[in-house]
PDB file of N, CA and C in Angstrom:
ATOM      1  N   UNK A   1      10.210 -18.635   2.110  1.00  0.00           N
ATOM      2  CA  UNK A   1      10.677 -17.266   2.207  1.00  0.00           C
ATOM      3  C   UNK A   1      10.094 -16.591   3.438  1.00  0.00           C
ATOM      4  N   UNK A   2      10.981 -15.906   4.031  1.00  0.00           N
ATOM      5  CA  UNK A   2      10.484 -15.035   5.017  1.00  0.00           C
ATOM      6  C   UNK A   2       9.200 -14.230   5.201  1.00  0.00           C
ATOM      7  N   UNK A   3       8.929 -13.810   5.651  1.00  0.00           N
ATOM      8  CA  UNK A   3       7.689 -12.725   5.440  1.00  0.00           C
ATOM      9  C   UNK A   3       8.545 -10.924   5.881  1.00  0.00           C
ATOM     10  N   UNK A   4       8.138 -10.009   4.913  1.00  0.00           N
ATOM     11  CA  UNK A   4       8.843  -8.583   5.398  1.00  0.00           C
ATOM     12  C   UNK A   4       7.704  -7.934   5.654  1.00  0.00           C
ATOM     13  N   UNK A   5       7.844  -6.142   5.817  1.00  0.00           N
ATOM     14  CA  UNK A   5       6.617  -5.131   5.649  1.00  0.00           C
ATOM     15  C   UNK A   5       7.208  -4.412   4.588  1.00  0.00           C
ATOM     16  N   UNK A   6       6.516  -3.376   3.688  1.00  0.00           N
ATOM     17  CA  UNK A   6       6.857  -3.070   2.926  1.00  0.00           C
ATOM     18  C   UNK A   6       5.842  -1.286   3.652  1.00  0.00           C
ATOM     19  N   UNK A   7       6.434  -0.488   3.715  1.00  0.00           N
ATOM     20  CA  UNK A   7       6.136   0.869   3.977  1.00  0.00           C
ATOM     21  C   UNK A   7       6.211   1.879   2.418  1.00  0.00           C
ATOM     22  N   UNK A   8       5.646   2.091   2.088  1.00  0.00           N
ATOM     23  CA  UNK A   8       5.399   2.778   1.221  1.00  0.00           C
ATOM     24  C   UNK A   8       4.421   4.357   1.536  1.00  0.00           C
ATOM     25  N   UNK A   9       5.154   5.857   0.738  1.00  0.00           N
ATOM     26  CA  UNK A   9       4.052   6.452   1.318  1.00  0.00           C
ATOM     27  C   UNK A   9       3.695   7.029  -0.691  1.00  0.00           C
ATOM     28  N   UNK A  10       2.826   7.034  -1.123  1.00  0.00           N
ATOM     29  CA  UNK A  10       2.452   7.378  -2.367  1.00  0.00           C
ATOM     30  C   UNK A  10       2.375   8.967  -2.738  1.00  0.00           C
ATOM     31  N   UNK A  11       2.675   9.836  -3.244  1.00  0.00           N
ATOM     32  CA  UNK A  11       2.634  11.462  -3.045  1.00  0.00           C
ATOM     33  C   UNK A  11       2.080  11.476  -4.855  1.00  0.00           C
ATOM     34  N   UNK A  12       1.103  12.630  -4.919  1.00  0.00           N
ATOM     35  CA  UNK A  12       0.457  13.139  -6.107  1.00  0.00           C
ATOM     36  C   UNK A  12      -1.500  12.925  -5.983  1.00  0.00           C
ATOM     37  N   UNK A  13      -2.052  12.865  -7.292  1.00  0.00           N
ATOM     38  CA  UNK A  13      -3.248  13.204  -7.157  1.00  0.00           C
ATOM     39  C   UNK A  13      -3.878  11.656  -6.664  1.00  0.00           C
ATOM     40  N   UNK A  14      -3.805  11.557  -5.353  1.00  0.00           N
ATOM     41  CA  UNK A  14      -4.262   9.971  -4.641  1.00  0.00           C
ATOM     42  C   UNK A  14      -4.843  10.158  -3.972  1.00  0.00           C
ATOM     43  N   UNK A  15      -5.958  11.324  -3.458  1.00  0.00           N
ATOM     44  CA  UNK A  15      -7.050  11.400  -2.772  1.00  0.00           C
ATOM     45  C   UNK A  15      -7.782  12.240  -3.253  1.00  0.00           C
ATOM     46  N   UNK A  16      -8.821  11.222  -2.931  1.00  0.00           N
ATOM     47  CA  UNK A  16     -10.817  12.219  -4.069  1.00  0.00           C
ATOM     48  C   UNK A  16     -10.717  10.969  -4.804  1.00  0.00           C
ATOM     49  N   UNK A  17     -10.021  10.061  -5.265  1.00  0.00           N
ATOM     50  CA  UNK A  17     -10.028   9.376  -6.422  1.00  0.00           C
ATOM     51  C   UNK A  17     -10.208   7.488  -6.644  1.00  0.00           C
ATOM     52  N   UNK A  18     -10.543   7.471  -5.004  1.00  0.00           N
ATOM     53  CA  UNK A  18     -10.479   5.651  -5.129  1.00  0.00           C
ATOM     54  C   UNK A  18      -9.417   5.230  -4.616  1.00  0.00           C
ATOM     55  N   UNK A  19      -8.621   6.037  -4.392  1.00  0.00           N
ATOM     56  CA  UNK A  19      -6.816   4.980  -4.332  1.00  0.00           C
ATOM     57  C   UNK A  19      -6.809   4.046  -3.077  1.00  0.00           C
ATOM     58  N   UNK A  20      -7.430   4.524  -1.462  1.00  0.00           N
ATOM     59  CA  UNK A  20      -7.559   3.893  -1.042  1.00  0.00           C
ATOM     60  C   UNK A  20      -7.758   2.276  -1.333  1.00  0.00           C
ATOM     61  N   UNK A  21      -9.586   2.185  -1.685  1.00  0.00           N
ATOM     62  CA  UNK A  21      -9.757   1.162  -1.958  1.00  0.00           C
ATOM     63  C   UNK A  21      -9.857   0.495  -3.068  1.00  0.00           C
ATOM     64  N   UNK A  22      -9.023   0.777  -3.598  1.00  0.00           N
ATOM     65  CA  UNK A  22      -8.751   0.180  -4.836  1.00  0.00           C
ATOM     66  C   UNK A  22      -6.855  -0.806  -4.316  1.00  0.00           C
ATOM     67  N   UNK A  23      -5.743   0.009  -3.357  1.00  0.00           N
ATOM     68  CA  UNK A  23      -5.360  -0.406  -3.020  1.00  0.00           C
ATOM     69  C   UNK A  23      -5.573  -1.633  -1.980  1.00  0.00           C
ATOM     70  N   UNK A  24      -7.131  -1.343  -1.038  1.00  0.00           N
ATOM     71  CA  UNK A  24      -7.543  -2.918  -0.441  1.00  0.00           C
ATOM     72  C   UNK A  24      -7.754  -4.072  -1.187  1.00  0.00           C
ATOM     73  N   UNK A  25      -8.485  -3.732  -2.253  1.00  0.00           N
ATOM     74  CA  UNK A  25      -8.484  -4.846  -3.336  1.00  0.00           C
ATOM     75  C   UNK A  25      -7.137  -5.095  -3.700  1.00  0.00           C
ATOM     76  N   UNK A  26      -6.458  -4.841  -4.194  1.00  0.00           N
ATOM     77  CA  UNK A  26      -5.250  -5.271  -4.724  1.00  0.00           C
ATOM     78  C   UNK A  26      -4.232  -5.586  -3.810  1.00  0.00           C
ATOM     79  N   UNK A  27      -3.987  -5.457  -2.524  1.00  0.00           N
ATOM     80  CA  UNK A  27      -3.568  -5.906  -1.278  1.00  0.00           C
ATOM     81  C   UNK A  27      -4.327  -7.244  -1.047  1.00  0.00           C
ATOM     82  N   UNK A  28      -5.297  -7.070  -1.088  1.00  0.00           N
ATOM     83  CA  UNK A  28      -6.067  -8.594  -0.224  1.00  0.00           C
ATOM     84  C   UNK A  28      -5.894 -10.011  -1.532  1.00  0.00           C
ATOM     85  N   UNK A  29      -6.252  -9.179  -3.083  1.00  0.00           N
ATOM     86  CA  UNK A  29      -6.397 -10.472  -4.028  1.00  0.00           C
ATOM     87  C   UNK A  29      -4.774 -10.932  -3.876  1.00  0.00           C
ATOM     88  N   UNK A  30      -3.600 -10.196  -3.686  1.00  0.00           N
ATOM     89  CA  UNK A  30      -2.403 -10.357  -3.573  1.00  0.00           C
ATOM     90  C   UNK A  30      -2.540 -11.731  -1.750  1.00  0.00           C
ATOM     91  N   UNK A  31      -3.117 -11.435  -1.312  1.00  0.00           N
ATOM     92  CA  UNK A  31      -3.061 -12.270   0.100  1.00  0.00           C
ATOM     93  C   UNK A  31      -2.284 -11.210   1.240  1.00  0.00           C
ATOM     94  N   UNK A  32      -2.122 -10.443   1.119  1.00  0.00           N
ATOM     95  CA  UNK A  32      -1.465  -9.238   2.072  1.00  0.00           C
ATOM     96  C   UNK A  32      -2.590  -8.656   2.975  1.00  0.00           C
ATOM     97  N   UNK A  33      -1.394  -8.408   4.516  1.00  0.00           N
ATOM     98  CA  UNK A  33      -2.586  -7.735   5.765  1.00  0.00           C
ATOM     99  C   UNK A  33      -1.795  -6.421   5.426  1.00  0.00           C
ATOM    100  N   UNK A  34      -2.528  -5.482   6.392  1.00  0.00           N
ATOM    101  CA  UNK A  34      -1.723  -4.081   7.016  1.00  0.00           C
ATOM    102  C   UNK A  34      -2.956  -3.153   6.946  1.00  0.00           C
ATOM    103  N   UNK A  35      -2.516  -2.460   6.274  1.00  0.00           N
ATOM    104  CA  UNK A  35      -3.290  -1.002   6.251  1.00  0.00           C
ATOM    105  C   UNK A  35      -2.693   0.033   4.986  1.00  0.00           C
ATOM    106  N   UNK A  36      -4.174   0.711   4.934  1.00  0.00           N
ATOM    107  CA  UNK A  36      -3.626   1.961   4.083  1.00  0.00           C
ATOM    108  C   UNK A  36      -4.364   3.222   4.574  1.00  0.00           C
ATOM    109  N   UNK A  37      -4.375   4.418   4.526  1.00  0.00           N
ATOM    110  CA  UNK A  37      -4.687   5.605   4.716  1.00  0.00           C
ATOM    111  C   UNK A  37      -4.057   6.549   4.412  1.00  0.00           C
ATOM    112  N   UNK A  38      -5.309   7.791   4.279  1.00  0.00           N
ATOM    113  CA  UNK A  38      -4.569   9.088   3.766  1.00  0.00           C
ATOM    114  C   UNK A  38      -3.932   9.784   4.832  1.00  0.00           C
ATOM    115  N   UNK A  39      -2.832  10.720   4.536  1.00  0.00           N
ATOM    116  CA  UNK A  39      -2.286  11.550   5.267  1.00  0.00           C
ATOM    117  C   UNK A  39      -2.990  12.838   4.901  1.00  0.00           C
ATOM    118  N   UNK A  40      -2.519  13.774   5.739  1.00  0.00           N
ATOM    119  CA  UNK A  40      -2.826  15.139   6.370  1.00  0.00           C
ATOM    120  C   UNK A  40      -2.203  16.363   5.227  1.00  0.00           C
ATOM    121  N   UNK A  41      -1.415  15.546   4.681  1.00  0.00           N
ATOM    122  CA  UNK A  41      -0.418  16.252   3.327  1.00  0.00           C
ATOM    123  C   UNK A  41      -1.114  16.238   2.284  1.00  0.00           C
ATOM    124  N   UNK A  42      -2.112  15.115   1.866  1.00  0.00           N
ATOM    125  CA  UNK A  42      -2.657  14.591   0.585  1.00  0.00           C
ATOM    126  C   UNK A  42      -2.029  13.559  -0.025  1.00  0.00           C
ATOM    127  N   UNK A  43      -0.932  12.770   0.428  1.00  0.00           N
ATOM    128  CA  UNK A  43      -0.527  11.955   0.060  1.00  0.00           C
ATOM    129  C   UNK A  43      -1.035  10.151   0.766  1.00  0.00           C
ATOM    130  N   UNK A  44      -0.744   9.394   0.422  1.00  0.00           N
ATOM    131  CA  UNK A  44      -1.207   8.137   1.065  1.00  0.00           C
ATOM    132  C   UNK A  44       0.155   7.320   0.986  1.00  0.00           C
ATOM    133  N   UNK A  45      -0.297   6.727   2.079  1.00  0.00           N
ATOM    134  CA  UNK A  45       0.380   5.658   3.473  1.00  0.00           C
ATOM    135  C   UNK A  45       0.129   4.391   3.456  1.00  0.00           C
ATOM    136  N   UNK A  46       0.987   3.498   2.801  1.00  0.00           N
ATOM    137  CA  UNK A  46       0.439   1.759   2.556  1.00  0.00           C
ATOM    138  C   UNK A  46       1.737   1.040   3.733  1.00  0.00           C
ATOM    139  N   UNK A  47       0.983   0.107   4.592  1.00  0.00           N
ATOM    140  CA  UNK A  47       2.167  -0.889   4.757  1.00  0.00           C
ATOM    141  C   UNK A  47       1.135  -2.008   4.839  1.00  0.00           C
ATOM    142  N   UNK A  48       1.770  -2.978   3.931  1.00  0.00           N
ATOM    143  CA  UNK A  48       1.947  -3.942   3.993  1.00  0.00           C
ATOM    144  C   UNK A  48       2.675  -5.108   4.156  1.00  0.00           C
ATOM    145  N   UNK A  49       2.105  -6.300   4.672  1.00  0.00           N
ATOM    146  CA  UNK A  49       3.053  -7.245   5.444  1.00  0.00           C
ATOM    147  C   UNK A  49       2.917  -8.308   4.130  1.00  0.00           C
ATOM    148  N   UNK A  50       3.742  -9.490   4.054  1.00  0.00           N
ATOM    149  CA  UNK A  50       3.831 -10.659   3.254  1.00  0.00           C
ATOM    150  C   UNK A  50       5.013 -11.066   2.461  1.00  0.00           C
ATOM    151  N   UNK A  51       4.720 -11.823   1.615  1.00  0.00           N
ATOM    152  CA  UNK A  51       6.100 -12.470   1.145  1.00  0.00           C
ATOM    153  C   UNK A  51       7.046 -11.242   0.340  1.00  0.00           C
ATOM    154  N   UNK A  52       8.453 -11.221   0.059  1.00  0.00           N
ATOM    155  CA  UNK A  52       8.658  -9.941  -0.591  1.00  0.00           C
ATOM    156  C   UNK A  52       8.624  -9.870  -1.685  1.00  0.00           C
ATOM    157  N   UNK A  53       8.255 -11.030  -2.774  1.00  0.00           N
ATOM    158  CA  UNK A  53       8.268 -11.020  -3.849  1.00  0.00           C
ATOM    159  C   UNK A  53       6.956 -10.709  -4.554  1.00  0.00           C
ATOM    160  N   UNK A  54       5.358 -10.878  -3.294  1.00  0.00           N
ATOM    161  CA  UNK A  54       4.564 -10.380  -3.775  1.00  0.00           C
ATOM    162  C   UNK A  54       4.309  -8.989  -3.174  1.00  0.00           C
ATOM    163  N   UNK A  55       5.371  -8.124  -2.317  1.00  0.00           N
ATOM    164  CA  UNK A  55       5.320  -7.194  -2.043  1.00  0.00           C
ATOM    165  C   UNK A  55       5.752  -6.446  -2.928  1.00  0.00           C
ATOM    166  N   UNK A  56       6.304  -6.965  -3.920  1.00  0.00           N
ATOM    167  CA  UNK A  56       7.419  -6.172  -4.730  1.00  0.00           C
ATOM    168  C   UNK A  56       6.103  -5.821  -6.208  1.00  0.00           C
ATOM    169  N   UNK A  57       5.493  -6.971  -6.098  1.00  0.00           N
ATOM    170  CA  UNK A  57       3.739  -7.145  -6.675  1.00  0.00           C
ATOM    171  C   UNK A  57       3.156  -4.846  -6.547  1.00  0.00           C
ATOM    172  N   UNK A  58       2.868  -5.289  -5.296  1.00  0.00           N
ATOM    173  CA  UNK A  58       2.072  -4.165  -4.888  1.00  0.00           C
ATOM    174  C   UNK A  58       3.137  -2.680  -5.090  1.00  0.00           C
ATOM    175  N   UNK A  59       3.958  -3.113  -4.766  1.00  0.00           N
ATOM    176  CA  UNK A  59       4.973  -1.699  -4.719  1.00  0.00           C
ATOM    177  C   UNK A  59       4.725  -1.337  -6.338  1.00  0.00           C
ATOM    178  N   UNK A  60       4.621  -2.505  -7.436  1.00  0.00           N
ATOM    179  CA  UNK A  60       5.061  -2.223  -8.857  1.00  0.00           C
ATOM    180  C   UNK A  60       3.520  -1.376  -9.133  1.00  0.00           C
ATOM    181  N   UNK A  61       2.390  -2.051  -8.705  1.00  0.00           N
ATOM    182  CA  UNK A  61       1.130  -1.304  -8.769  1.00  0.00           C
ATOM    183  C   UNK A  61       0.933  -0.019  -8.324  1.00  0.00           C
ATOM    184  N   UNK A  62       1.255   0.251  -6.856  1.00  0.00           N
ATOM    185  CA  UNK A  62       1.147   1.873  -6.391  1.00  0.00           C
ATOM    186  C   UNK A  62       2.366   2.804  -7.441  1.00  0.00           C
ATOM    187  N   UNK A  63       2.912   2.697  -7.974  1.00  0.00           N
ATOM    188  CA  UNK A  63       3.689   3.121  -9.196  1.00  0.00           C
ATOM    189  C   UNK A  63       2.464   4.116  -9.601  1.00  0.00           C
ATOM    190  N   UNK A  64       1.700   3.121 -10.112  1.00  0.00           N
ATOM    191  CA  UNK A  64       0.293   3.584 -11.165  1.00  0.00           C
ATOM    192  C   UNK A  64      -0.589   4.318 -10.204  1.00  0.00           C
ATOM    193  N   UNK A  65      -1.455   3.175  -9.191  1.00  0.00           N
ATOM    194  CA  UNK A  65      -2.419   3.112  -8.603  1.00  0.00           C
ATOM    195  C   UNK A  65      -3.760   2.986 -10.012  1.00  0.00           C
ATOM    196  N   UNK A  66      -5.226   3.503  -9.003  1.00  0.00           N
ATOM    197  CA  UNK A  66      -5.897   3.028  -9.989  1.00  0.00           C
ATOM    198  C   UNK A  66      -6.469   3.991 -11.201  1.00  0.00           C
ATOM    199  N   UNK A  67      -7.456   4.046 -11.910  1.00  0.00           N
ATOM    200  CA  UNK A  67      -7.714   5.186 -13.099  1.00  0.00           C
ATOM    201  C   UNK A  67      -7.547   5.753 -12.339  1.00  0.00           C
ATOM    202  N   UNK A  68      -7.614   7.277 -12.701  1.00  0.00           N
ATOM    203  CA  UNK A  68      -8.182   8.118 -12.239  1.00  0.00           C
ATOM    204  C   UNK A  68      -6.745   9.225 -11.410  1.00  0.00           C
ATOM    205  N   UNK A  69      -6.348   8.523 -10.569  1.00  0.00           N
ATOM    206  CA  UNK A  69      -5.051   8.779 -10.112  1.00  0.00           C
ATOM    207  C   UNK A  69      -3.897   8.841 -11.150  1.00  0.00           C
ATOM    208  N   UNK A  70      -3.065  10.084 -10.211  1.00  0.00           N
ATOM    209  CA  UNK A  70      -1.845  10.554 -10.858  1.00  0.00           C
ATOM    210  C   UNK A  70      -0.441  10.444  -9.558  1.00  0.00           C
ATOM    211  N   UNK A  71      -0.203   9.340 -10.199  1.00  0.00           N
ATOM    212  CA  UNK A  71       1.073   9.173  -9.066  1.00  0.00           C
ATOM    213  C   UNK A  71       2.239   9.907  -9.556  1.00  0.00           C
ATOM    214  N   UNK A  72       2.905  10.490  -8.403  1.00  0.00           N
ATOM    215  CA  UNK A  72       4.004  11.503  -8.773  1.00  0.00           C
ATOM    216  C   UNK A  72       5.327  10.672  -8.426  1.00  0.00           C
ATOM    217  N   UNK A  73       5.454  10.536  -7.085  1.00  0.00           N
ATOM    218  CA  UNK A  73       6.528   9.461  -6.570  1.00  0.00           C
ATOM    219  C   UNK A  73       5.655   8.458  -5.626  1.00  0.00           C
ATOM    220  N   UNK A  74       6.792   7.381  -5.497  1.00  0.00           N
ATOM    221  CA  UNK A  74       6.443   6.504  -3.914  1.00  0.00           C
ATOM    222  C   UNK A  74       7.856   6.207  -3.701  1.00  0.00           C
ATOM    223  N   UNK A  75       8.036   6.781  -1.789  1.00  0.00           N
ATOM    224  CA  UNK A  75       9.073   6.246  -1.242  1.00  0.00           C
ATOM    225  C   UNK A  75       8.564   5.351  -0.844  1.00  0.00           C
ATOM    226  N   UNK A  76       9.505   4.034  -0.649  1.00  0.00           N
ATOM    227  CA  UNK A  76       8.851   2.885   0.487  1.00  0.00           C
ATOM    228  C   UNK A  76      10.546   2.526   0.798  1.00  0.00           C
ATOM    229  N   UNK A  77      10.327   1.724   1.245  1.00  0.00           N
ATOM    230  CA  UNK A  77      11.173   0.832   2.555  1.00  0.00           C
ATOM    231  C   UNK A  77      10.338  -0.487   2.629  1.00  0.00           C
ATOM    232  N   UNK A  78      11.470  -1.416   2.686  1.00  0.00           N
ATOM    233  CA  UNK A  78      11.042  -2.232   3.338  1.00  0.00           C
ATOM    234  C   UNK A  78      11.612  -2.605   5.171  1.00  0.00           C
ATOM    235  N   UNK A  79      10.876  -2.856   6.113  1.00  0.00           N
ATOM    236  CA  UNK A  79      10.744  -3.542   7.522  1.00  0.00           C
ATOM    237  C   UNK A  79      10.825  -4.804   7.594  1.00  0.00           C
ATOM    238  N   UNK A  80      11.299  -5.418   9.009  1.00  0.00           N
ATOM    239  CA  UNK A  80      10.831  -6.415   9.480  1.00  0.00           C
ATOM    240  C   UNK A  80       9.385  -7.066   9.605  1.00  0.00           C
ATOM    241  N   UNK A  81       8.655  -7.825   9.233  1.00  0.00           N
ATOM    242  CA  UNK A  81       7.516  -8.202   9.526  1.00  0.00           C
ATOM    243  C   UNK A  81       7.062  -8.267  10.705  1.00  0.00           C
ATOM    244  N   UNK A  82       6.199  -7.582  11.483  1.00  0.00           N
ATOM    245  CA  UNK A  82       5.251  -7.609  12.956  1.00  0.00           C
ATOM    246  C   UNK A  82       4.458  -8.426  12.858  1.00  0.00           C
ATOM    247  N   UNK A  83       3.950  -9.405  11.869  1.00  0.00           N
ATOM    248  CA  UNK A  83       2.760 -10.186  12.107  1.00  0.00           C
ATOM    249  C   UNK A  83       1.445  -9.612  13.018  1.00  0.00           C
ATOM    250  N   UNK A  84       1.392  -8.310  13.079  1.00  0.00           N
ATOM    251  CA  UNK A  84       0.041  -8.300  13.858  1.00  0.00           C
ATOM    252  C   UNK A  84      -0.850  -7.740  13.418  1.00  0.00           C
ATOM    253  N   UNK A  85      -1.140  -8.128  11.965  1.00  0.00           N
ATOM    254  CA  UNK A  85      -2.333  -6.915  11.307  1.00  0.00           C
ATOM    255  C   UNK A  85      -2.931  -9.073  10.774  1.00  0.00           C
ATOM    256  N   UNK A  86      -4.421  -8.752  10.654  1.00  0.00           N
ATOM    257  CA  UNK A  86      -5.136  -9.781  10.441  1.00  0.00           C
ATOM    258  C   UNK A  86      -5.391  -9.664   9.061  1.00  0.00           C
ATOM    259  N   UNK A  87      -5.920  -8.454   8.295  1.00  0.00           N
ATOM    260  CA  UNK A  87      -6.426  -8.446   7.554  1.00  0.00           C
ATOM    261  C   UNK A  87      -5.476  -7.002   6.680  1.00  0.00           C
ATOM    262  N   UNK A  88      -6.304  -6.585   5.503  1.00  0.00           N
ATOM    263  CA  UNK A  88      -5.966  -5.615   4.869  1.00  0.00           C
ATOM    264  C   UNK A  88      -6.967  -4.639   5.079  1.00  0.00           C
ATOM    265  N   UNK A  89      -6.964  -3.228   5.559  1.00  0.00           N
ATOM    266  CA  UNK A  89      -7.788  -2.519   5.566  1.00  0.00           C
ATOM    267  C   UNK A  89      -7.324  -0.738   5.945  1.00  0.00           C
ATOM    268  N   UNK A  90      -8.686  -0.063   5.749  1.00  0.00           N
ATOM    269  CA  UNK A  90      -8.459   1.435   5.935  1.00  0.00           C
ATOM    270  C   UNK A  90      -8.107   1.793   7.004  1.00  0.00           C
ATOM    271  N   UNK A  91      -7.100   2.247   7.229  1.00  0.00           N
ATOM    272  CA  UNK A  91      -7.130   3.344   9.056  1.00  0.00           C
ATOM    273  C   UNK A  91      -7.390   4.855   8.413  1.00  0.00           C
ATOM    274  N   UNK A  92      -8.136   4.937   9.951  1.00  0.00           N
ATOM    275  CA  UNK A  92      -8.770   6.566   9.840  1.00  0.00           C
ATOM    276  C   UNK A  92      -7.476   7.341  11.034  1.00  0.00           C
TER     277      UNK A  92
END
């Protein structure tokens, strides 16, 4: 199978609360690179790259995210894959 990106932006109570890294963990045990970070709105910003069936993995999780969090919506999209992220991690 191909490899895609999966853009997702998460909107509701997802910052103060872990979501970040709780999404690195669950990105990386999945085998997925990219990035996640908060926006300027209060909402958070995931793309991740990898197969789409375990993207479809992570999309079903940010649904929830982790305790504590109150997810309201997530738009995502999926992209073409860029292959140029190494790892999974925070951007500031």
């Amino acid at each position: 199978m191909a490899s895609k990106a999966l853009q997702a932006v998460v909107d509701g109570m997802v910052q103060g609360v872990g979501f970040r890294y709780a999404t690195i963990r669950q990105a990386r045990a999945l085998g997925l690179t990219g990035f996640v970070r908060n926006l300027d709105d209060g909402r958070v910003e995931v793309l991740a790259e990898g197969e789409e069936a375990v993207l479809e993995r992570l999309a079903a999780w940010l649904r929830h995210g982790p305790p504590g969090a109150h997810v309201r919506e997530v738009e995502s999209r999926y992209l073409p894959c860029r292959g140029i992220y190494r790892d999974f991690s925070v951007r500031y």
